[in-house]
Protein backbone atom coordinates (compact mmCIF):
# COMPACT_ATOMS: atom_id res chain seq x y z
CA UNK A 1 -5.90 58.62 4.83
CA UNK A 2 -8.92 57.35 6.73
CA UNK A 3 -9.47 53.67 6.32
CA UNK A 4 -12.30 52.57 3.76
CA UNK A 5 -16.28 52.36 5.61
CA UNK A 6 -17.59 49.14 5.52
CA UNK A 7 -20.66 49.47 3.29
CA UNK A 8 -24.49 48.33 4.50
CA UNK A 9 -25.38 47.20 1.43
CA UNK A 10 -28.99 45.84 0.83
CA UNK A 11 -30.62 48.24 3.24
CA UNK A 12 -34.09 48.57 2.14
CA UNK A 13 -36.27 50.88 3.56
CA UNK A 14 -37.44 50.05 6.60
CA UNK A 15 -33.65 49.60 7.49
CA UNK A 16 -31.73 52.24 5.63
CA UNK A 17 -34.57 55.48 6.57
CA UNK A 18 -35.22 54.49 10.46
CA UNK A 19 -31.19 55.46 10.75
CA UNK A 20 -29.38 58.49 11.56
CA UNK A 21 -27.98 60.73 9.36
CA UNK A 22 -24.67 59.98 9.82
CA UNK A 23 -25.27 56.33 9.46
CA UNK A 24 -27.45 57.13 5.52
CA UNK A 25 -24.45 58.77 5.07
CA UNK A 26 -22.26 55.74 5.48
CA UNK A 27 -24.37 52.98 4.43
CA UNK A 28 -25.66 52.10 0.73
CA UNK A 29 -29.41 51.90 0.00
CA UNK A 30 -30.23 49.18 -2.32
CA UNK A 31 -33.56 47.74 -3.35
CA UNK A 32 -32.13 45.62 -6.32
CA UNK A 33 -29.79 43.40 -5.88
CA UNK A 34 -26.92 42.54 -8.86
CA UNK A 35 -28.95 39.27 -9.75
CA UNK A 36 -32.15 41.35 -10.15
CA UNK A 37 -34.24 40.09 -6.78
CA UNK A 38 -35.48 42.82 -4.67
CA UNK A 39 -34.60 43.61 -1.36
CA UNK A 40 -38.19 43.03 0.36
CA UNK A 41 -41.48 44.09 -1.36
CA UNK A 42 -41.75 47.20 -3.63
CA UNK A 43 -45.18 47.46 -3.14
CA UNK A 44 -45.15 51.12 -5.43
CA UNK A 45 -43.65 49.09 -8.44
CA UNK A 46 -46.06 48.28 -11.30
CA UNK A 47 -45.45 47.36 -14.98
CA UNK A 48 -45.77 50.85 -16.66
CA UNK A 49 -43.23 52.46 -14.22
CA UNK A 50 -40.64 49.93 -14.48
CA UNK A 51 -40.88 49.88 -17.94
CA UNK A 52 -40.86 53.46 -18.29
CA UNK A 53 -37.47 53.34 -16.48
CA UNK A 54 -35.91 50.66 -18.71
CA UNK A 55 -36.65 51.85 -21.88
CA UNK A 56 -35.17 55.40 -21.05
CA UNK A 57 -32.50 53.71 -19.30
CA UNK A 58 -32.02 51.81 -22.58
CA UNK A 59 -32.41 54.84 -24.62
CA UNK A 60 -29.26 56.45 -23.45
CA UNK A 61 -27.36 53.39 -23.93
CA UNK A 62 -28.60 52.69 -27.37
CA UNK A 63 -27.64 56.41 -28.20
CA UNK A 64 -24.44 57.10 -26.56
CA UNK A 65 -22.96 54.00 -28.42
CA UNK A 66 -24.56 56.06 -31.73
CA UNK A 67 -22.87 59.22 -30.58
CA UNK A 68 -19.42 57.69 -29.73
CA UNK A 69 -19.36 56.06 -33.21
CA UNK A 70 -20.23 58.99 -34.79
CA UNK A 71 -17.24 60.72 -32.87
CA UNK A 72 -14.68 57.78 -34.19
CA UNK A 73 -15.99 58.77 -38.03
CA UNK A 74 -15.27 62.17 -37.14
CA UNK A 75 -19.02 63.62 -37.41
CA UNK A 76 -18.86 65.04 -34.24
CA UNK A 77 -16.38 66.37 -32.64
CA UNK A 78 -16.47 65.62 -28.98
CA UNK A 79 -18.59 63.48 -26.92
CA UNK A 80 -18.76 61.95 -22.96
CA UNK A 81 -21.18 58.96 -22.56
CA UNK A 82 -22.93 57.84 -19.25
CA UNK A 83 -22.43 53.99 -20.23
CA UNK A 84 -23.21 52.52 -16.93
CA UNK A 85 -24.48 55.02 -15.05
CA UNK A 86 -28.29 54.92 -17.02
CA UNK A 87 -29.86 53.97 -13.69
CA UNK A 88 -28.35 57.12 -11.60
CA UNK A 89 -29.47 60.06 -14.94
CA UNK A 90 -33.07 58.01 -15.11
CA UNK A 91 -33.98 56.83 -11.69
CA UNK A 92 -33.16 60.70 -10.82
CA UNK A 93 -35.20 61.79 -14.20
CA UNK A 94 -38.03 59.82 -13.10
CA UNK A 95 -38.36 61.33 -9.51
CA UNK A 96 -38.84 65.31 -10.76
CA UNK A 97 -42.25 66.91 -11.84
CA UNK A 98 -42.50 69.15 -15.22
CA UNK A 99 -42.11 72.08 -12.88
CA UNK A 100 -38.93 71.50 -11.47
CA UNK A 101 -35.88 72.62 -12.92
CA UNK A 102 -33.16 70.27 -13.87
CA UNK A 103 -29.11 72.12 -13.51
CA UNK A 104 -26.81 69.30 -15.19
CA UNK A 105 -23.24 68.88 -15.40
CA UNK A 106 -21.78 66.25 -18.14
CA UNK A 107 -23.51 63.46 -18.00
CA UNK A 108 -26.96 63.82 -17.36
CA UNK A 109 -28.76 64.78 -21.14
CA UNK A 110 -31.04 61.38 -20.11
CA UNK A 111 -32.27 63.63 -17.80
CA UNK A 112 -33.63 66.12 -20.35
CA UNK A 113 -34.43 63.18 -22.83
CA UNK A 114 -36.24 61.36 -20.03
CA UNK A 115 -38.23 64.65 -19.55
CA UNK A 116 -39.51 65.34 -22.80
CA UNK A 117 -36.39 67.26 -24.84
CA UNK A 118 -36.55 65.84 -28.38
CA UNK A 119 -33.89 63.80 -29.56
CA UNK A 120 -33.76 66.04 -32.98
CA UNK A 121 -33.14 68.78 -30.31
CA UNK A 122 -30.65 66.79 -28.74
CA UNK A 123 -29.00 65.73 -31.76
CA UNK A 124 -28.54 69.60 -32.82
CA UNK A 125 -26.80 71.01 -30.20
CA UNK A 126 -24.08 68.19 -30.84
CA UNK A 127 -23.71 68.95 -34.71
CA UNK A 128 -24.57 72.61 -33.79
CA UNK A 129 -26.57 73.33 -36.74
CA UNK A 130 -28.95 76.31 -37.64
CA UNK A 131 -31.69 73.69 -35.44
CA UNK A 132 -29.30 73.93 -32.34
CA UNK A 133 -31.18 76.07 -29.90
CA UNK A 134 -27.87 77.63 -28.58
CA UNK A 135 -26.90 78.38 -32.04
CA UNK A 136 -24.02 76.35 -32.64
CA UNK A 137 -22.17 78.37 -30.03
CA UNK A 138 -21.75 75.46 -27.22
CA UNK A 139 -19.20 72.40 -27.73
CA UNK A 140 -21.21 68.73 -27.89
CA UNK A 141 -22.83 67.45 -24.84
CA UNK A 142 -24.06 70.73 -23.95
CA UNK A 143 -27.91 70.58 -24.97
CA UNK A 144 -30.58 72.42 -23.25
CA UNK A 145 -34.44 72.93 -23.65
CA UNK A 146 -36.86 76.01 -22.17
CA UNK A 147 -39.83 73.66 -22.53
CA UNK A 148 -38.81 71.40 -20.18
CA UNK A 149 -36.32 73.56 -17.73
CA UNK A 150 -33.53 71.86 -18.68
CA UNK A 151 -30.86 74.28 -18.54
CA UNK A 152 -27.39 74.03 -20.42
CA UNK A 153 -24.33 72.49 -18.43
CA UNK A 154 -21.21 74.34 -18.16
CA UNK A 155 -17.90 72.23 -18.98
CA UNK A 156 -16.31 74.55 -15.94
CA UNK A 157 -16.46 71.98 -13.07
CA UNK A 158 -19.06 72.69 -10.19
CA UNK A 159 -20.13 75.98 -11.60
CA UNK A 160 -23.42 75.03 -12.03
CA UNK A 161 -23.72 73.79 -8.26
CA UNK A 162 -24.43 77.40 -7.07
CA UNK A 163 -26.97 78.07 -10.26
CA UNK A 164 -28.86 75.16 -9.05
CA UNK A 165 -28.85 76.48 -5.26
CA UNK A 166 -29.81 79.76 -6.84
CA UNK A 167 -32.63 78.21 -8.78
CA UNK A 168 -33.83 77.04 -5.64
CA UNK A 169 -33.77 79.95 -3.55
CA UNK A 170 -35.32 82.47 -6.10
CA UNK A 171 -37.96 79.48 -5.92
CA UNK A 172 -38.91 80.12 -2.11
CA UNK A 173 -38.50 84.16 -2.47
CA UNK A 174 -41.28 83.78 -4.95
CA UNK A 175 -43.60 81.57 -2.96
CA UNK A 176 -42.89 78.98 -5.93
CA UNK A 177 -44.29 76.02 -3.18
CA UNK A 178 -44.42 72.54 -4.93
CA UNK A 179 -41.34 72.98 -7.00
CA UNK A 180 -37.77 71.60 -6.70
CA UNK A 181 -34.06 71.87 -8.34
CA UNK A 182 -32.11 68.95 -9.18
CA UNK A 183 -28.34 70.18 -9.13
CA UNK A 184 -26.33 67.75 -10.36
CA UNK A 185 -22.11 67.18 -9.87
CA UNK A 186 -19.57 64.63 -10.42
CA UNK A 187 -17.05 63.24 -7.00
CA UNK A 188 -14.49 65.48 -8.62
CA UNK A 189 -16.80 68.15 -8.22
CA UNK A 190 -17.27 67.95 -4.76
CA UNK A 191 -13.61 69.13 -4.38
CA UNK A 192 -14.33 72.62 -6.33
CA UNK A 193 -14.98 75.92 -3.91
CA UNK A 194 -18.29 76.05 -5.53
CA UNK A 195 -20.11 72.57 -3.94
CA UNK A 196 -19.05 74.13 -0.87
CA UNK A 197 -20.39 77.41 -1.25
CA UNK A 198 -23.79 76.22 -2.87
CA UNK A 199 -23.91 73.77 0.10
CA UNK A 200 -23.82 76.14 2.29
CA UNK A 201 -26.19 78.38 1.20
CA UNK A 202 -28.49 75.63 1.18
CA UNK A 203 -28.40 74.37 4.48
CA UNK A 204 -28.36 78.05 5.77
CA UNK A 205 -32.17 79.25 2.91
CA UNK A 206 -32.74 75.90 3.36
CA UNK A 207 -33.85 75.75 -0.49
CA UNK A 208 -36.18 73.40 -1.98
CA UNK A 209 -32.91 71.74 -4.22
CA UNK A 210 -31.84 68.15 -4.22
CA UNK A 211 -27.62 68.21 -4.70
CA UNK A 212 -26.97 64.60 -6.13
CA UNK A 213 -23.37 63.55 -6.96
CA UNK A 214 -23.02 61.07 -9.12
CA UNK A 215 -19.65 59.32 -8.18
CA UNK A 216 -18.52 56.98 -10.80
CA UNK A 217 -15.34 56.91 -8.59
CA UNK A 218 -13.19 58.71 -11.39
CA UNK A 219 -12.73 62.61 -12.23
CA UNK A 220 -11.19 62.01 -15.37
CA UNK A 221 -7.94 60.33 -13.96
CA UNK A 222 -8.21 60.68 -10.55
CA UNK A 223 -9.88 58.10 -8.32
CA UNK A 224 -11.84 58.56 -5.43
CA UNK A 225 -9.41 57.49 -2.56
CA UNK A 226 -7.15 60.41 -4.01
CA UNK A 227 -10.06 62.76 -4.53
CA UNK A 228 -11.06 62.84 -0.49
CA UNK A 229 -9.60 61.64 2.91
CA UNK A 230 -14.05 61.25 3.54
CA UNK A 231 -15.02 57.77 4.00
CA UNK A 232 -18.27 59.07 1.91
CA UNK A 233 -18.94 61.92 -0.45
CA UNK A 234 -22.18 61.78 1.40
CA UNK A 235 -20.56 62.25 5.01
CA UNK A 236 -19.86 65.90 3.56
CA UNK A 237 -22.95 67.29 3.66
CA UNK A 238 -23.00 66.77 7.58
CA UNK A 239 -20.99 69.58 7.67
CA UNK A 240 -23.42 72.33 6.55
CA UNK A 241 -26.52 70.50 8.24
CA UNK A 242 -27.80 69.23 4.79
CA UNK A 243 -28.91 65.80 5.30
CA UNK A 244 -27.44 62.79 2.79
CA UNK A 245 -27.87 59.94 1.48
CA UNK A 246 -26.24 57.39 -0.22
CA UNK A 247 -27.81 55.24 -2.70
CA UNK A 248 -26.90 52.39 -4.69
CA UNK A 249 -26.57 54.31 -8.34
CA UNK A 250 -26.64 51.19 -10.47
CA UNK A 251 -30.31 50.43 -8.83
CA UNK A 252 -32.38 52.39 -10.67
CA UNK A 253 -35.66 51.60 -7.86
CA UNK A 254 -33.41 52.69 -5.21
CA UNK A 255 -32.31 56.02 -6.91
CA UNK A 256 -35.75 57.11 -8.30
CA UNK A 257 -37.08 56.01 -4.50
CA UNK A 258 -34.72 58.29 -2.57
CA UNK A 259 -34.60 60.79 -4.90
CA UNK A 260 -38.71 61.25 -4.45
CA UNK A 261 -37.76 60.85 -1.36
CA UNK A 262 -35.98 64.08 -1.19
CA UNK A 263 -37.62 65.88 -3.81
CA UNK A 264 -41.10 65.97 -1.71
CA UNK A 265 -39.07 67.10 1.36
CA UNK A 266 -38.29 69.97 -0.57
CA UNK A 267 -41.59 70.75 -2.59
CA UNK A 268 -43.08 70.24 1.00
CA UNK A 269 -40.71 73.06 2.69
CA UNK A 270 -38.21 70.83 4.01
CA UNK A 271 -35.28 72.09 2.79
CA UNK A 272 -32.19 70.46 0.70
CA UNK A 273 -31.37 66.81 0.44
CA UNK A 274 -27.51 65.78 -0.88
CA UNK A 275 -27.47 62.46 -2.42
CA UNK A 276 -24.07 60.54 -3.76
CA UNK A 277 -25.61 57.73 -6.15
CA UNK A 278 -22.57 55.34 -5.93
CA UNK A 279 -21.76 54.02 -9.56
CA UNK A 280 -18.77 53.22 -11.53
CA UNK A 281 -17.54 54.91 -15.09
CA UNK A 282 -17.25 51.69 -17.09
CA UNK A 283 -15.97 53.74 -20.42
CA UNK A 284 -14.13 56.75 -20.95
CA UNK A 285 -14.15 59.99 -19.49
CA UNK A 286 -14.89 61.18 -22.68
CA UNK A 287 -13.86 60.52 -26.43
CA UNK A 288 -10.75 62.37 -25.51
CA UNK A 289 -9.52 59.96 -23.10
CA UNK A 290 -8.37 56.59 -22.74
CA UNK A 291 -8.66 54.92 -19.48
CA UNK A 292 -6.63 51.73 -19.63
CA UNK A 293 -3.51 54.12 -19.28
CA UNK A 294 -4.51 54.84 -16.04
CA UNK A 295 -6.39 52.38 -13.91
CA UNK A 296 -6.75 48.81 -13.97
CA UNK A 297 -9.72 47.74 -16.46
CA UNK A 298 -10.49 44.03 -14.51
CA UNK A 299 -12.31 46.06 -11.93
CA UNK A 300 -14.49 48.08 -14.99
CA UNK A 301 -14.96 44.68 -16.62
CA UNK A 302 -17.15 43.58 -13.39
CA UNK A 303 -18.94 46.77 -13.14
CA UNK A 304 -19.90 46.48 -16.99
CA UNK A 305 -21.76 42.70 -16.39
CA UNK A 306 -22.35 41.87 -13.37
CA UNK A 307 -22.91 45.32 -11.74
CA UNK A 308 -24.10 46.83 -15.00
CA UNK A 309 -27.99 48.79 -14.60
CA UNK A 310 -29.77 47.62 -17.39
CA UNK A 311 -28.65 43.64 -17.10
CA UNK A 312 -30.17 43.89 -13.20
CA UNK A 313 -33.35 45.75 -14.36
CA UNK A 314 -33.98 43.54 -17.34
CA UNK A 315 -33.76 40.37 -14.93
CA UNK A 316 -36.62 41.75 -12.91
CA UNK A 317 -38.26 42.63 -15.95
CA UNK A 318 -38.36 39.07 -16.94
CA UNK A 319 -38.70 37.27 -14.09
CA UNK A 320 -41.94 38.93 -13.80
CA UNK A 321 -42.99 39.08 -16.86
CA UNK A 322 -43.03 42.65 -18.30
CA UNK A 323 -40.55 42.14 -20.61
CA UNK A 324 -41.09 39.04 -23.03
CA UNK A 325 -37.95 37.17 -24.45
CA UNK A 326 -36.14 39.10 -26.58
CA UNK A 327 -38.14 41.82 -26.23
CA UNK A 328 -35.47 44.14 -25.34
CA UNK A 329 -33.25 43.37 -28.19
CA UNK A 330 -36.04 44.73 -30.44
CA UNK A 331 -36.80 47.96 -28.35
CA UNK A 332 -33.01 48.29 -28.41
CA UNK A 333 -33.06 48.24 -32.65
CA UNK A 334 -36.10 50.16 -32.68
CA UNK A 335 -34.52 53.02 -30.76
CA UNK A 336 -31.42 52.52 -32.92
CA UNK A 337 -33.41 53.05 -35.42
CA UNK A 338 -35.03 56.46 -34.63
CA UNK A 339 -31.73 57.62 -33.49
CA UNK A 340 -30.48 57.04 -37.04
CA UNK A 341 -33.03 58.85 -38.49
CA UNK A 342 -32.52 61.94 -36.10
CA UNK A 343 -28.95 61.77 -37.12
CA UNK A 344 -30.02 61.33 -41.14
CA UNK A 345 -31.87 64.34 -40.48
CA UNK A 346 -29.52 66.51 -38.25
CA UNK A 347 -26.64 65.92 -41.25
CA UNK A 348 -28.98 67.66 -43.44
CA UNK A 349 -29.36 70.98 -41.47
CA UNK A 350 -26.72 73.47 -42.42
CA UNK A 351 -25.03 75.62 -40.16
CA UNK A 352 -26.73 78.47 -38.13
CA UNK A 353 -26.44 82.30 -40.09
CA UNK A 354 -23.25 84.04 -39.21
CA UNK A 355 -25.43 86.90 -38.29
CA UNK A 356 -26.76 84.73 -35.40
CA UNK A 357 -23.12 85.74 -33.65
CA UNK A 358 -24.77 89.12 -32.85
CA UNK A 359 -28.02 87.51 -31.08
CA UNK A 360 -28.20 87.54 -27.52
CA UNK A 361 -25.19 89.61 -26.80
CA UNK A 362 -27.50 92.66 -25.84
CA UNK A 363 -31.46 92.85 -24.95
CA UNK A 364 -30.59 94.86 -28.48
CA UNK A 365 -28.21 95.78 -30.37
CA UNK A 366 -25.65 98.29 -30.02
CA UNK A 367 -24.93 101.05 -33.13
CA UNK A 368 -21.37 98.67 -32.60
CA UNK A 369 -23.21 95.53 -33.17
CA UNK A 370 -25.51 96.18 -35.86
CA UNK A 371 -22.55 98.31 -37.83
CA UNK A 372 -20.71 95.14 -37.41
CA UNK A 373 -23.72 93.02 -38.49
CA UNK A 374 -23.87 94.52 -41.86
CA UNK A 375 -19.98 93.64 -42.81
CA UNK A 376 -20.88 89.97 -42.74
């Protein structure tokens, strides 16, 4: 096992961009710090962006504490939270354009919220009622929405690595210049056959995609040092001449700044980017799981106050006064509040037709199809 890389943290950007690749790859780019003060000026930072990256930070925390309580009542069925990681899914949200096309894996429905899918939308797929736009067919967490090329996540692991590299490279064969992918993966995903196939056809089309791995340093109950003998996720993508970084993923400045970063490279021609956004899973995997049997929960307790996303970004907020006192506490209960109307109204919706099983199996139906249609 190779010994643990000493970490540059607080590398802003005049320190962290004049470097090699190999040395992004090892350090940690950071532009605010744990007690909320900035790492040298942010010049690009004004009021409406940084609250704009709060509040839909904020939004996925107020509703993935709905959702998991929902779960515990047993009014949905299933359901994996990003507590803790809301900097990483909106700092990452905020970088893309409405053109680009957004390939998720568990924990990044912020990302479609943050880009315009509806939280009744949302909200559907996870009852799967007749409203659910995939019919009820999908288990919760799997949401997706054509309007804002969000596609639907696949619970196989990595899978959707080479569908985002694919997105990508159908984008350059069509002269699609301006446009991106954001394919997004997990650090146990990096371990799949798949993040090293897409990854290489990447580097090799060089296609206008941005890879980012979120590692939260857990795939399910595995931890990183047993996941990879890499000192970095990052380091991997040296291998198939895809450049890295690594970013502090509890920033969200530093995440939505390298992640424009690499999304003009590619709208500009430049090829792929691979980014590991270093966080930490402060809850459960998902409502299935229980992580105390596993790993020691004095570490999570640190990462949950005095590492946690929104604390830092609420500090700034304050100390510069875009966000008055208190302020937050009633955004957070006016969110709760249209979330529990959403729900209210979700509840209401019954579930989709049975004869919706025969849709989308065929362009149209087969004599087999319809014959079975009619027996319903």
């Amino acid at each position: 096992m190779v010994a643990p890389v000493q970490m540059t943290t607080g590398a802003g950007p005049e320190v962290y961009f004049d470097g090699d690749d190999e040395s992004r790859a090892r350090g940690l780019y950071q532009l605010l710090r744990e007690d909320g003060s900035l790492v040298g000026d942010v010049a690009w930072l004004d009021r409406a962006l940084a609250r704009r990256l709060y509040d839909g930070m904020l939004t996925i925390r107020v509703t993935d504490a709905r959702m998991m309580a929902l779960q515990r009542q047993g009014r949905i069925g299933f359901y994996g939270e990003a507590m803790g990681q809301e900097a990483a899914v909106v700092g990452s949200a905020a970088a893309s354009l409405p053109d680009d096309w957004i390939i998720p894996a568990l924990r990044e429905a912020g990302v479609g919220l943050f880009r315009g899918m509806t939280l009744d939308s949302y909200l559907a797929q996870i009852f799967g009622n007749a409203a659910d736009p995939t019919k009820g067919r999908q288990m919760p967490c799997h949401p997706c929405d054509r309007a804002t090329n969000y596609v639907v996540m696949s619970s196989c692991v990595s899978t959707q690595i080479p569908h985002a590299v694919g997105v990508a490279m159908g984008m350059k064969i069509l002269g699609h210049g301006g446009r991106c992918a954001f394919g997004y993966m997990g650090d146990g995903g990096t371990s799949e056959g798949d993040f090293h196939v897409a990854i290489n056809f990447a580097g090799v089309t060089r296609a206008p995609v941005v890879l980012i791995c979120q590692n939260n340093q857990w795939a399910i109950s595995t931890p990183g040092k047993v996941q990879t003998a890499a000192d970095t996720i990052a380091l991997k993508a040296l291998g198939y001449g895809v450049p890295p970084m690594r970013v502090d993923g509890n920033d969200v400045l530093a995440v939505y700044d390298a992640t424009s970063r690499a999304a003009a490279r590619a709208r500009g021609g430049d090829g792929p980017t691979f980014m590991e956004l270093l966080t930490y899973r402060v809850s459960a995997h998902s409502s299935s799981d229980d992580p105390s049997r596993y790993r020691d929960e004095s570490v999570t307790e640190v990462w949950k106050s005095r590492k946690d996303p929104l604390r830092r970004m609420r500090t700034l907020l304050e100390q510069r006064g875009w966000l008055a006192p208190g302020e937050s506490e009633d955004l957070a209960a006016t969110i709760e509040a249209r979330v529990r109307a959403c729900i209210t109204a979700q509840e209401q919706v019954g579930p989709p037709p049975r004869a919706t099983l025969f849709d989308d199996v065929f362009e149209s139906k087969t004599w087999l199809l319809d014959e079975q249609a009619r027996s319903i």
